[in-house]
PDB file of N, CA and C in Angstrom:
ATOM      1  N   UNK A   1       0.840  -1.183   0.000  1.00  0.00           N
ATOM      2  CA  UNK A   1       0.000   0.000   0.000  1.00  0.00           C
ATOM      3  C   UNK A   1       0.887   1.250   0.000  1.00  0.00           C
ATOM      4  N   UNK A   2       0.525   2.506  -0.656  1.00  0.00           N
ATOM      5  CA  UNK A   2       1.265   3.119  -0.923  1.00  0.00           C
ATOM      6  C   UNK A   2       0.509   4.787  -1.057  1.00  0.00           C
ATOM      7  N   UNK A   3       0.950   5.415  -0.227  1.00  0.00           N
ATOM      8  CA  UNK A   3      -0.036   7.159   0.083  1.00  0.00           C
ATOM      9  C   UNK A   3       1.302   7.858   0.876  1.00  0.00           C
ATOM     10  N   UNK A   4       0.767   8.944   0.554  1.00  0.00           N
ATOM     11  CA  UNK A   4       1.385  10.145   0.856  1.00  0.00           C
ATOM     12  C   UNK A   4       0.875  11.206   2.267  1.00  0.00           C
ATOM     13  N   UNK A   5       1.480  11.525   2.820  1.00  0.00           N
ATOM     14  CA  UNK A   5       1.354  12.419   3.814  1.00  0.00           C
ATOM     15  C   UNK A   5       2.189  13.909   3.900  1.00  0.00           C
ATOM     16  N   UNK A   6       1.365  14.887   4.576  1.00  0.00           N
ATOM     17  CA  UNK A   6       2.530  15.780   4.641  1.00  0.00           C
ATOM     18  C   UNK A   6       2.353  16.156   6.166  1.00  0.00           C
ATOM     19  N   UNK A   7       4.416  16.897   6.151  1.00  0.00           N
ATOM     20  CA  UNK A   7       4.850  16.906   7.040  1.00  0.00           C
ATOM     21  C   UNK A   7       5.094  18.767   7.200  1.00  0.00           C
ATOM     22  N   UNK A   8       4.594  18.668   8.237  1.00  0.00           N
ATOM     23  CA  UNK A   8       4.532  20.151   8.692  1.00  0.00           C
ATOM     24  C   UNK A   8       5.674  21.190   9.324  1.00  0.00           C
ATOM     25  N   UNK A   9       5.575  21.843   9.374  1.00  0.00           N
ATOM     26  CA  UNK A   9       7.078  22.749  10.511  1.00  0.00           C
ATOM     27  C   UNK A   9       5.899  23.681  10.646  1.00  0.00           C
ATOM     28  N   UNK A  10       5.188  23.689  12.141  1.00  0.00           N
ATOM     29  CA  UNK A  10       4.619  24.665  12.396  1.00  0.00           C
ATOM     30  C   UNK A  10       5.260  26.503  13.241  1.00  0.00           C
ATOM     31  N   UNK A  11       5.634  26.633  12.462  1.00  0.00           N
ATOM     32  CA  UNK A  11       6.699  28.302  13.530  1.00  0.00           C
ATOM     33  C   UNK A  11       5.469  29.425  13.506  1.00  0.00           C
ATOM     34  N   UNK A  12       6.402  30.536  14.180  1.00  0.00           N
ATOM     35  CA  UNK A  12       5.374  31.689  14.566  1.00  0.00           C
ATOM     36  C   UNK A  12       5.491  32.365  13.471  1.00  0.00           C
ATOM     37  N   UNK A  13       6.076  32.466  12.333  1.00  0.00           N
ATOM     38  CA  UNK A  13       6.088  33.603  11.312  1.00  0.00           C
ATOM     39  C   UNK A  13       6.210  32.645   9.879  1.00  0.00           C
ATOM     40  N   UNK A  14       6.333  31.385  10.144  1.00  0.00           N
ATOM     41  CA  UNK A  14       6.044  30.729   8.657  1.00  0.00           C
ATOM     42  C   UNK A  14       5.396  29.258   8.944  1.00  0.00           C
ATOM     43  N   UNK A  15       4.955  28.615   8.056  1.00  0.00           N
ATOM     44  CA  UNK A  15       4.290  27.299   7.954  1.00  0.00           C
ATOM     45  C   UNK A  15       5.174  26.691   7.139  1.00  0.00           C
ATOM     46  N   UNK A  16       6.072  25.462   7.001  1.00  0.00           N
ATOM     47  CA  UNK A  16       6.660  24.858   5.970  1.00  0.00           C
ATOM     48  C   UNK A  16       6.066  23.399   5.437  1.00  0.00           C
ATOM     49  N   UNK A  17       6.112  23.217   4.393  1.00  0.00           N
ATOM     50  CA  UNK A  17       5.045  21.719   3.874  1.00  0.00           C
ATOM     51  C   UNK A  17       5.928  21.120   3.330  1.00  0.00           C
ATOM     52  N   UNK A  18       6.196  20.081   3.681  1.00  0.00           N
ATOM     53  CA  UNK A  18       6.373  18.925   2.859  1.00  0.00           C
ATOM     54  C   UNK A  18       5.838  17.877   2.677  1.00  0.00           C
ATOM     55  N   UNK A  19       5.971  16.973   1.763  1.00  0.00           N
ATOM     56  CA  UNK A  19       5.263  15.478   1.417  1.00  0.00           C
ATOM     57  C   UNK A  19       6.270  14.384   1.747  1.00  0.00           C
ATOM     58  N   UNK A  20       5.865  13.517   2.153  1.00  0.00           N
ATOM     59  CA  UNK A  20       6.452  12.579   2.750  1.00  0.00           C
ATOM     60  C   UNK A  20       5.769  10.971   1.733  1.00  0.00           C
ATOM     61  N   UNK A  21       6.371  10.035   1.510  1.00  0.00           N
ATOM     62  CA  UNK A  21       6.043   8.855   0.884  1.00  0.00           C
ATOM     63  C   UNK A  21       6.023   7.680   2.169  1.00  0.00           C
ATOM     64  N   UNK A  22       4.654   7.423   1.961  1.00  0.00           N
ATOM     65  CA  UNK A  22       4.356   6.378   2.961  1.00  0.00           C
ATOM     66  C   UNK A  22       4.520   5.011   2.367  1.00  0.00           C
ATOM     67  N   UNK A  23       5.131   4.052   2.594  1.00  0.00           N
ATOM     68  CA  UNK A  23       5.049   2.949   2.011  1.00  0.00           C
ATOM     69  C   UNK A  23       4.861   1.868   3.380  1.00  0.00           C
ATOM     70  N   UNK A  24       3.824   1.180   3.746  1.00  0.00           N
ATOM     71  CA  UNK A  24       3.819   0.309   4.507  1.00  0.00           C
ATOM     72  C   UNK A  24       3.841   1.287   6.157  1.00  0.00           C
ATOM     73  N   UNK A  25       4.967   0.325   6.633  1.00  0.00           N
ATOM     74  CA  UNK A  25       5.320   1.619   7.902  1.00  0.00           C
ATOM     75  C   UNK A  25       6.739   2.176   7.567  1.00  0.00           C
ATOM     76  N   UNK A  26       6.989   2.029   6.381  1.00  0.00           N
ATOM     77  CA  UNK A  26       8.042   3.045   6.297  1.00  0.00           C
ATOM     78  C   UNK A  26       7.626   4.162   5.711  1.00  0.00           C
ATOM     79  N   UNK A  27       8.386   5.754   6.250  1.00  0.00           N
ATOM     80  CA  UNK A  27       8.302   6.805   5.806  1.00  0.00           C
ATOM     81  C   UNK A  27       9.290   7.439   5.205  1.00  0.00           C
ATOM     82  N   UNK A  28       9.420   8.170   4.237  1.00  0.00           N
ATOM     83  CA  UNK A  28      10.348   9.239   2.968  1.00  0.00           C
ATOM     84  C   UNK A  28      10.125   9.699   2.782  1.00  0.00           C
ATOM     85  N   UNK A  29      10.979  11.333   2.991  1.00  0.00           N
ATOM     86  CA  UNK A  29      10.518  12.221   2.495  1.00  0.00           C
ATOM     87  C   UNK A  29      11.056  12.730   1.059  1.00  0.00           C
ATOM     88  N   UNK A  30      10.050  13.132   0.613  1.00  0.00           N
ATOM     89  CA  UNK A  30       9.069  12.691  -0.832  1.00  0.00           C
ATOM     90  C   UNK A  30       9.795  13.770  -1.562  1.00  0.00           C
ATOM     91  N   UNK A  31       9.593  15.188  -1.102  1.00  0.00           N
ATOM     92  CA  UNK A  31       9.933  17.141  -0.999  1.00  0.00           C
ATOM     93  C   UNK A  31      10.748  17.622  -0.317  1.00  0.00           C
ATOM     94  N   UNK A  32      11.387  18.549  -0.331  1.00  0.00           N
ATOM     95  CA  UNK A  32      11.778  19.565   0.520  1.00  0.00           C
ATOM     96  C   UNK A  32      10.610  20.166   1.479  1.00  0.00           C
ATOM     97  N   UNK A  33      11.330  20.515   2.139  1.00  0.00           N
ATOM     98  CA  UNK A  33      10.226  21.801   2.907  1.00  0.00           C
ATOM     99  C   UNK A  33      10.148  23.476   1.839  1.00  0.00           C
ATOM    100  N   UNK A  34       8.818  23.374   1.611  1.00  0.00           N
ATOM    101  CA  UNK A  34       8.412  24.506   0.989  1.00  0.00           C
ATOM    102  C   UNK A  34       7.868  25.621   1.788  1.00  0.00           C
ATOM    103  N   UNK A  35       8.289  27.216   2.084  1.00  0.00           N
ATOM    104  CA  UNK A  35       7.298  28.050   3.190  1.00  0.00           C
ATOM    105  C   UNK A  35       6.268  28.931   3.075  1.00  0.00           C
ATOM    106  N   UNK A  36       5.921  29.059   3.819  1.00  0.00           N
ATOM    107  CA  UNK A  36       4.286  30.311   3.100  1.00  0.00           C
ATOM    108  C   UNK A  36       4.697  30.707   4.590  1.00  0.00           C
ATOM    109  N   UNK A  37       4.680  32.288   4.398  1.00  0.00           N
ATOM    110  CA  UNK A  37       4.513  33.173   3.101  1.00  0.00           C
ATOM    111  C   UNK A  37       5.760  33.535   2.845  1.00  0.00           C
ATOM    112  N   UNK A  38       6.678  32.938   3.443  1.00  0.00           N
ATOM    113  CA  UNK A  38       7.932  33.449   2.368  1.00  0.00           C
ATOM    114  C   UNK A  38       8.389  33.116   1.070  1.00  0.00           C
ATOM    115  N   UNK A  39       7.851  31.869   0.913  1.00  0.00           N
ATOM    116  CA  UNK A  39       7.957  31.667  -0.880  1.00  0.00           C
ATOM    117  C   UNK A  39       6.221  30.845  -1.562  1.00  0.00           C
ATOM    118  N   UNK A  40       6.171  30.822  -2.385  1.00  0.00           N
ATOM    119  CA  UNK A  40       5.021  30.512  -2.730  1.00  0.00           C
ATOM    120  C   UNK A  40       4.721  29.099  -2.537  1.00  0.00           C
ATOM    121  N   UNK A  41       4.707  28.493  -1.203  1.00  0.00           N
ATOM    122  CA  UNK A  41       4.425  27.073  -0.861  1.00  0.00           C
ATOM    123  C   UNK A  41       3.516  26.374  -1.618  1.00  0.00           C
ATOM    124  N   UNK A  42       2.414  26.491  -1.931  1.00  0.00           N
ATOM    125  CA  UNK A  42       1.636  25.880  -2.712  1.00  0.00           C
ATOM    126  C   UNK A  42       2.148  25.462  -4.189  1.00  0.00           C
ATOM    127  N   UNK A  43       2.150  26.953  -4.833  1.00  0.00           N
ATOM    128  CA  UNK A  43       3.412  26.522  -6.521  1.00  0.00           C
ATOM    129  C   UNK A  43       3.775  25.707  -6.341  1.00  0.00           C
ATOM    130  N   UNK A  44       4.858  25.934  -4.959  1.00  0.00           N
ATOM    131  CA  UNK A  44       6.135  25.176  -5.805  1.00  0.00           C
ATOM    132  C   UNK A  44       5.655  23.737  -5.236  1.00  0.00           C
ATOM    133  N   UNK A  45       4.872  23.447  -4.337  1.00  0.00           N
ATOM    134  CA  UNK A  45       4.295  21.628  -4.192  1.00  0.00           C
ATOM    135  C   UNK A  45       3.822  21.276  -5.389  1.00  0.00           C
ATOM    136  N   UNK A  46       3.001  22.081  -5.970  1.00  0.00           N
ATOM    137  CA  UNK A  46       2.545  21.973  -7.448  1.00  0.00           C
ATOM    138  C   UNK A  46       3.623  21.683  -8.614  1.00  0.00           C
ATOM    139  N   UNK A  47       4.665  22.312  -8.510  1.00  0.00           N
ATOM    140  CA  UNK A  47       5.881  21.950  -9.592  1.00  0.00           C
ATOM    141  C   UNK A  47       6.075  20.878  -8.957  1.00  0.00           C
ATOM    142  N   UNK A  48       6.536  20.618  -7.759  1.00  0.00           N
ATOM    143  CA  UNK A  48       7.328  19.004  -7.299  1.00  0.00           C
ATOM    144  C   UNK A  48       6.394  18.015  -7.601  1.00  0.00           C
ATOM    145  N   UNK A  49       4.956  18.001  -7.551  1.00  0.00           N
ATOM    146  CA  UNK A  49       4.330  17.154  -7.753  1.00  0.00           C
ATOM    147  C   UNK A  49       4.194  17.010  -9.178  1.00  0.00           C
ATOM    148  N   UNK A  50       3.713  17.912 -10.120  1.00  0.00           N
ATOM    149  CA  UNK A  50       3.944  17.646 -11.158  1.00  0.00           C
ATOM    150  C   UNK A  50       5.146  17.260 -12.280  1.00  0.00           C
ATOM    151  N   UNK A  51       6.422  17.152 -10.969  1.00  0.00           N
ATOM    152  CA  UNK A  51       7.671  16.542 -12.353  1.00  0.00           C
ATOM    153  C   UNK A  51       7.885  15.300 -11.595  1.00  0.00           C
ATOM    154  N   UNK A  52       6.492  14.147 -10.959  1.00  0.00           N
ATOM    155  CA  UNK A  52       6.828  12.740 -10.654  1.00  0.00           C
ATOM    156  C   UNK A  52       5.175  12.103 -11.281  1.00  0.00           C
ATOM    157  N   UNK A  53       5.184  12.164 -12.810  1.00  0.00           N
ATOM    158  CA  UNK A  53       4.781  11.425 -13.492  1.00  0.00           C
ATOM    159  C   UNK A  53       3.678  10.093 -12.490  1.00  0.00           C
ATOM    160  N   UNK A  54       4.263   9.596 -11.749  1.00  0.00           N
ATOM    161  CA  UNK A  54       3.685   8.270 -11.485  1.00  0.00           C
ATOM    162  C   UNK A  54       3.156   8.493 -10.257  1.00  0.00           C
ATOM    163  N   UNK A  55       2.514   9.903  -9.818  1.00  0.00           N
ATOM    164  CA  UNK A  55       1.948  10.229  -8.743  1.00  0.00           C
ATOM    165  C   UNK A  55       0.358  10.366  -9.840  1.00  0.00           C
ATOM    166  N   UNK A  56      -0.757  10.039  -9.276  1.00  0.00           N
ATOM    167  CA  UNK A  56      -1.969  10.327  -9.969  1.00  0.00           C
ATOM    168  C   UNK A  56      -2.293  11.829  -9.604  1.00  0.00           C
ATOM    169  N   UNK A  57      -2.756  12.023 -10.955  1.00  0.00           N
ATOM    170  CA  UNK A  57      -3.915  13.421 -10.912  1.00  0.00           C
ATOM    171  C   UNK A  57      -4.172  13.812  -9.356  1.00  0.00           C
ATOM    172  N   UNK A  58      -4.998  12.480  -9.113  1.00  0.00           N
ATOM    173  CA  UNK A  58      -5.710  12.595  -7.896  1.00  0.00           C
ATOM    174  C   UNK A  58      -5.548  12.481  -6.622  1.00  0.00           C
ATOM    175  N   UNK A  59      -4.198  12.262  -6.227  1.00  0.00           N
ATOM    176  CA  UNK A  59      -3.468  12.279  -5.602  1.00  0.00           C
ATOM    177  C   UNK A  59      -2.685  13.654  -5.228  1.00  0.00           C
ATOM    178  N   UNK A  60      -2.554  13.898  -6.749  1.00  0.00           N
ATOM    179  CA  UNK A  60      -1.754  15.534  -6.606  1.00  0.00           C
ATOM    180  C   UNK A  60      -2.873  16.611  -6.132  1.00  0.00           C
ATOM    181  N   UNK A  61      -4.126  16.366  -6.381  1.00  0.00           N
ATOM    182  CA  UNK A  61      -4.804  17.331  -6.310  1.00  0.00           C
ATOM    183  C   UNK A  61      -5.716  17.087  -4.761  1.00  0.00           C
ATOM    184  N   UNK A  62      -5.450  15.733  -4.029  1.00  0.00           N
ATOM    185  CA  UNK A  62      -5.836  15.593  -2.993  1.00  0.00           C
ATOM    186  C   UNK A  62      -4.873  16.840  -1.872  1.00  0.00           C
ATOM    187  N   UNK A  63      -3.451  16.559  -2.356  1.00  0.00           N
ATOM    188  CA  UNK A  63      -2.505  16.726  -1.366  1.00  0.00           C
ATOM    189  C   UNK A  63      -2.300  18.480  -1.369  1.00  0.00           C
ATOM    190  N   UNK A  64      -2.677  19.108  -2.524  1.00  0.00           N
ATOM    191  CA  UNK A  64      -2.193  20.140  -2.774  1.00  0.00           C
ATOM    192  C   UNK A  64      -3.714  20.958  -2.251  1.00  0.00           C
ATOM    193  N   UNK A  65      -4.883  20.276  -1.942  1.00  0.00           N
ATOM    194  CA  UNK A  65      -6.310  20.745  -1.327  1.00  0.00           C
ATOM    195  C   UNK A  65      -5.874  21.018   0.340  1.00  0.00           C
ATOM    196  N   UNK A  66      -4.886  19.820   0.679  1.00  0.00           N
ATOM    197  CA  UNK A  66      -4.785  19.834   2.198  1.00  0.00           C
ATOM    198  C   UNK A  66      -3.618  20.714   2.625  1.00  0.00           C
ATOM    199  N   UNK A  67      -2.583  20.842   1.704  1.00  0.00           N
ATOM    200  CA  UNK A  67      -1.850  22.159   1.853  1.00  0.00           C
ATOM    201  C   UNK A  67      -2.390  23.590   2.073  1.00  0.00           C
ATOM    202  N   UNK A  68      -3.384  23.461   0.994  1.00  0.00           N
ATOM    203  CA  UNK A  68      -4.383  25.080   0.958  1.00  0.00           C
ATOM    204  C   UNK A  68      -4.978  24.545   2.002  1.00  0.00           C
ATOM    205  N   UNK A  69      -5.306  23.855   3.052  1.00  0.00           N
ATOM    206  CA  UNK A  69      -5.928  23.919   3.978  1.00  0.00           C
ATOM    207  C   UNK A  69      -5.038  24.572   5.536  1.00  0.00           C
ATOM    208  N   UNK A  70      -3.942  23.935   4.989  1.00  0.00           N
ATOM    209  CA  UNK A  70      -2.743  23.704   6.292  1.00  0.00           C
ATOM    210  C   UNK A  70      -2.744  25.578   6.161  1.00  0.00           C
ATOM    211  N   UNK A  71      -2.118  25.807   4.756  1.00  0.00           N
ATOM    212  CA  UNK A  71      -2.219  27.227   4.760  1.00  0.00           C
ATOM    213  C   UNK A  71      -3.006  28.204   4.875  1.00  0.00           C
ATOM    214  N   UNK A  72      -4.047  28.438   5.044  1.00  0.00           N
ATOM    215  CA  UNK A  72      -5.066  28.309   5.364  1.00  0.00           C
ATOM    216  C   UNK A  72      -5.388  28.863   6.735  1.00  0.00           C
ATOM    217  N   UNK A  73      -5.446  27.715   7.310  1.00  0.00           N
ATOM    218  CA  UNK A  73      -5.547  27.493   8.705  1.00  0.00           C
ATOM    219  C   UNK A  73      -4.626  28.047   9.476  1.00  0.00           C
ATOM    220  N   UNK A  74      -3.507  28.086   9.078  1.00  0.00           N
ATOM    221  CA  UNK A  74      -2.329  28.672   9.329  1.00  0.00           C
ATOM    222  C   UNK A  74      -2.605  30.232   9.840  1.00  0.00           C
ATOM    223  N   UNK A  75      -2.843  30.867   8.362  1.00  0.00           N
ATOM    224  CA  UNK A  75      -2.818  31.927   8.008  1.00  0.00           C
ATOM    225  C   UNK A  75      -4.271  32.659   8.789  1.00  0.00           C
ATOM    226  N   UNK A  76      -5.201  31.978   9.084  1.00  0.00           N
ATOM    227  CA  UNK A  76      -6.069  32.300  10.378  1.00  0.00           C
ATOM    228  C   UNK A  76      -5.922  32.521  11.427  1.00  0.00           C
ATOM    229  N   UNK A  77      -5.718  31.283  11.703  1.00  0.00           N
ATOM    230  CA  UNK A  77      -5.637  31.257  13.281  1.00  0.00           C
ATOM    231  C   UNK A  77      -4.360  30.414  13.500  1.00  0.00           C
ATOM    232  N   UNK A  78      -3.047  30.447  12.851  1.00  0.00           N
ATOM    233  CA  UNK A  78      -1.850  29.759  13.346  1.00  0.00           C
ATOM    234  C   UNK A  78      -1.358  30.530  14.518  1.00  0.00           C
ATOM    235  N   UNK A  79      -1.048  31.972  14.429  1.00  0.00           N
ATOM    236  CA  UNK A  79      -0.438  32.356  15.533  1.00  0.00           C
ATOM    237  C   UNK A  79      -0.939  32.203  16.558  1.00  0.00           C
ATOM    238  N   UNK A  80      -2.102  31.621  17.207  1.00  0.00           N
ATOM    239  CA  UNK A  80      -3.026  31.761  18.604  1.00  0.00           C
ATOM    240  C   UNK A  80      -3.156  30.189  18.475  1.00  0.00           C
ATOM    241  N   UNK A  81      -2.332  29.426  17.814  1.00  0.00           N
ATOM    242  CA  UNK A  81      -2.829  28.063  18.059  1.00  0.00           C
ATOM    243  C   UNK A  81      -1.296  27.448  18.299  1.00  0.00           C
ATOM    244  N   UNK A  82      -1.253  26.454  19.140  1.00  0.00           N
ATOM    245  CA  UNK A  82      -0.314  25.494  19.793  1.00  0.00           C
ATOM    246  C   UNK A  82       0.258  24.496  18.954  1.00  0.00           C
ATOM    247  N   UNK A  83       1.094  24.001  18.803  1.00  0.00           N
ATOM    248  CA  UNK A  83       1.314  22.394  18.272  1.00  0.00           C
ATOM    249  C   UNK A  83       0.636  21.676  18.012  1.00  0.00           C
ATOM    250  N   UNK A  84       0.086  21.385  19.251  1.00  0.00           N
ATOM    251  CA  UNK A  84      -1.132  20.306  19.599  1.00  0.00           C
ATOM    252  C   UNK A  84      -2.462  20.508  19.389  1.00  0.00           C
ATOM    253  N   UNK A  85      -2.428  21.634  19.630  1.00  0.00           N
ATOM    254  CA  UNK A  85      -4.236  22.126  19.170  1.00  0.00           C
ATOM    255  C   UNK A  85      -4.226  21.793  17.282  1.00  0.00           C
ATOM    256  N   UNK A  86      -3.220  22.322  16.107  1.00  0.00           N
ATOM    257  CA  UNK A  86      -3.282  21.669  15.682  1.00  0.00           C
ATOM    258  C   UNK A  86      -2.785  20.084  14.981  1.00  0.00           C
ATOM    259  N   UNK A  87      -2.165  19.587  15.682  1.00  0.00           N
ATOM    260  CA  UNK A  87      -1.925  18.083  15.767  1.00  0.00           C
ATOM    261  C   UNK A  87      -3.659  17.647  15.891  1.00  0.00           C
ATOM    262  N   UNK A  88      -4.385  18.495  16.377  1.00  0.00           N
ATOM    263  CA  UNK A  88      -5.641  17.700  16.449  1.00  0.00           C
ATOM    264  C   UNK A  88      -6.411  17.861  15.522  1.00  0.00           C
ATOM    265  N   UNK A  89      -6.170  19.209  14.859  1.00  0.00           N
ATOM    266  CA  UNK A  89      -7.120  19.491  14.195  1.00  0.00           C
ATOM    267  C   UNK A  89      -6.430  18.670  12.960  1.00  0.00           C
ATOM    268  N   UNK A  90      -5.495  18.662  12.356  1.00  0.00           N
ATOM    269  CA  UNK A  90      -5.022  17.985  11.187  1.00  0.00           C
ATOM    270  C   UNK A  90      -4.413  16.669  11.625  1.00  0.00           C
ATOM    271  N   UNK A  91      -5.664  15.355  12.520  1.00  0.00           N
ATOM    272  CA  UNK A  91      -4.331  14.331  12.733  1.00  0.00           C
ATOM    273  C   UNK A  91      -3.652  13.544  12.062  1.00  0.00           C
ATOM    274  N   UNK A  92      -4.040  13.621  10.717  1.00  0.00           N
ATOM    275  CA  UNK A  92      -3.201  12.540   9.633  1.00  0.00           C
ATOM    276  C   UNK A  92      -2.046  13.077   9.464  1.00  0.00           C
ATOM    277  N   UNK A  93      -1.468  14.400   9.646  1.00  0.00           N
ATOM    278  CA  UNK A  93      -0.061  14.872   9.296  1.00  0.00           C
ATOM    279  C   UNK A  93       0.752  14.683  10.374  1.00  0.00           C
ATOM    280  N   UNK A  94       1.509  15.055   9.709  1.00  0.00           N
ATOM    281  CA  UNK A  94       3.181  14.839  11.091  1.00  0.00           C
ATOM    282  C   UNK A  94       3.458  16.182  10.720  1.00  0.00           C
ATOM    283  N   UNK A  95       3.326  16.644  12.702  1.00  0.00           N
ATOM    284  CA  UNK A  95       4.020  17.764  12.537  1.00  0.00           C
ATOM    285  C   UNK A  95       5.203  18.040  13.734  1.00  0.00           C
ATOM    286  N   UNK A  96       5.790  19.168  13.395  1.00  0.00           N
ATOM    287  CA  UNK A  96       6.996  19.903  14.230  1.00  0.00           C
ATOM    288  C   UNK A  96       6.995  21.071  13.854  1.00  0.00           C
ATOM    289  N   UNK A  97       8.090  22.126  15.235  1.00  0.00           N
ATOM    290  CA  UNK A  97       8.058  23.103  15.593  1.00  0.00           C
ATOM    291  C   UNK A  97       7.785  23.866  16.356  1.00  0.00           C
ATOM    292  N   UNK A  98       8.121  24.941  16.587  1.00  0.00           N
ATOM    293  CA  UNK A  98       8.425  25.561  17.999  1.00  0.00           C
ATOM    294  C   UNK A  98       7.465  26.422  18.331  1.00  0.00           C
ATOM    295  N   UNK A  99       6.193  25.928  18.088  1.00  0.00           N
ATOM    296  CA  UNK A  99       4.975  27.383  18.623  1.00  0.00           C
ATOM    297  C   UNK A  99       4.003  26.394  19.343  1.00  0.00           C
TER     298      UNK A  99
END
């Protein structure tokens, strides 16, 4: 079985995303860390995803929905929210960082 996850860096002045390759219980990371708002995080998940061919449509367009979410959410209410508050709200991701 084989899905993707992303991996978070939650800080007080940026959000960083990456994708991670789940295979079984092993994990790889998939991306770099991309940041919002210091560079256009979303794009450029969009370029990385689109130069690996053997990722589906639907897959790319699942992962790049939950980014605009992460960012998003972020960009709301990240600074007044904890680690853990969202570790809960997003629990399928893995996250880190210092807020």
């Amino acid at each position: 079985m084989t899905k993707f996850t992303l991996r978070i860096l939650w800080l007080q002045n940026n959000v960083a995303i990456a994708i991670d390759h789940v295979i079984g219980q092993n994990v790889s990371p998939l991306t770099s860390y991309f940041f919002w708002p210091r560079n256009d995080a979303w794009e450029q998940l969009k370029t990385e995803l689109d130069s690996k061919p053997w990722i589906s449509e639907t897959e790319k367009i699942q992962l790049l929905n939950k980014a605009t979410e992460i960012i998003n959410f972020w960009q709301e209410k990240g600074k007044n929210q904890s680690i853990m508050q969202v570790q809960n709200q997003f629990p399928e991701f893995i996250f880190a960082g210092s807020h």
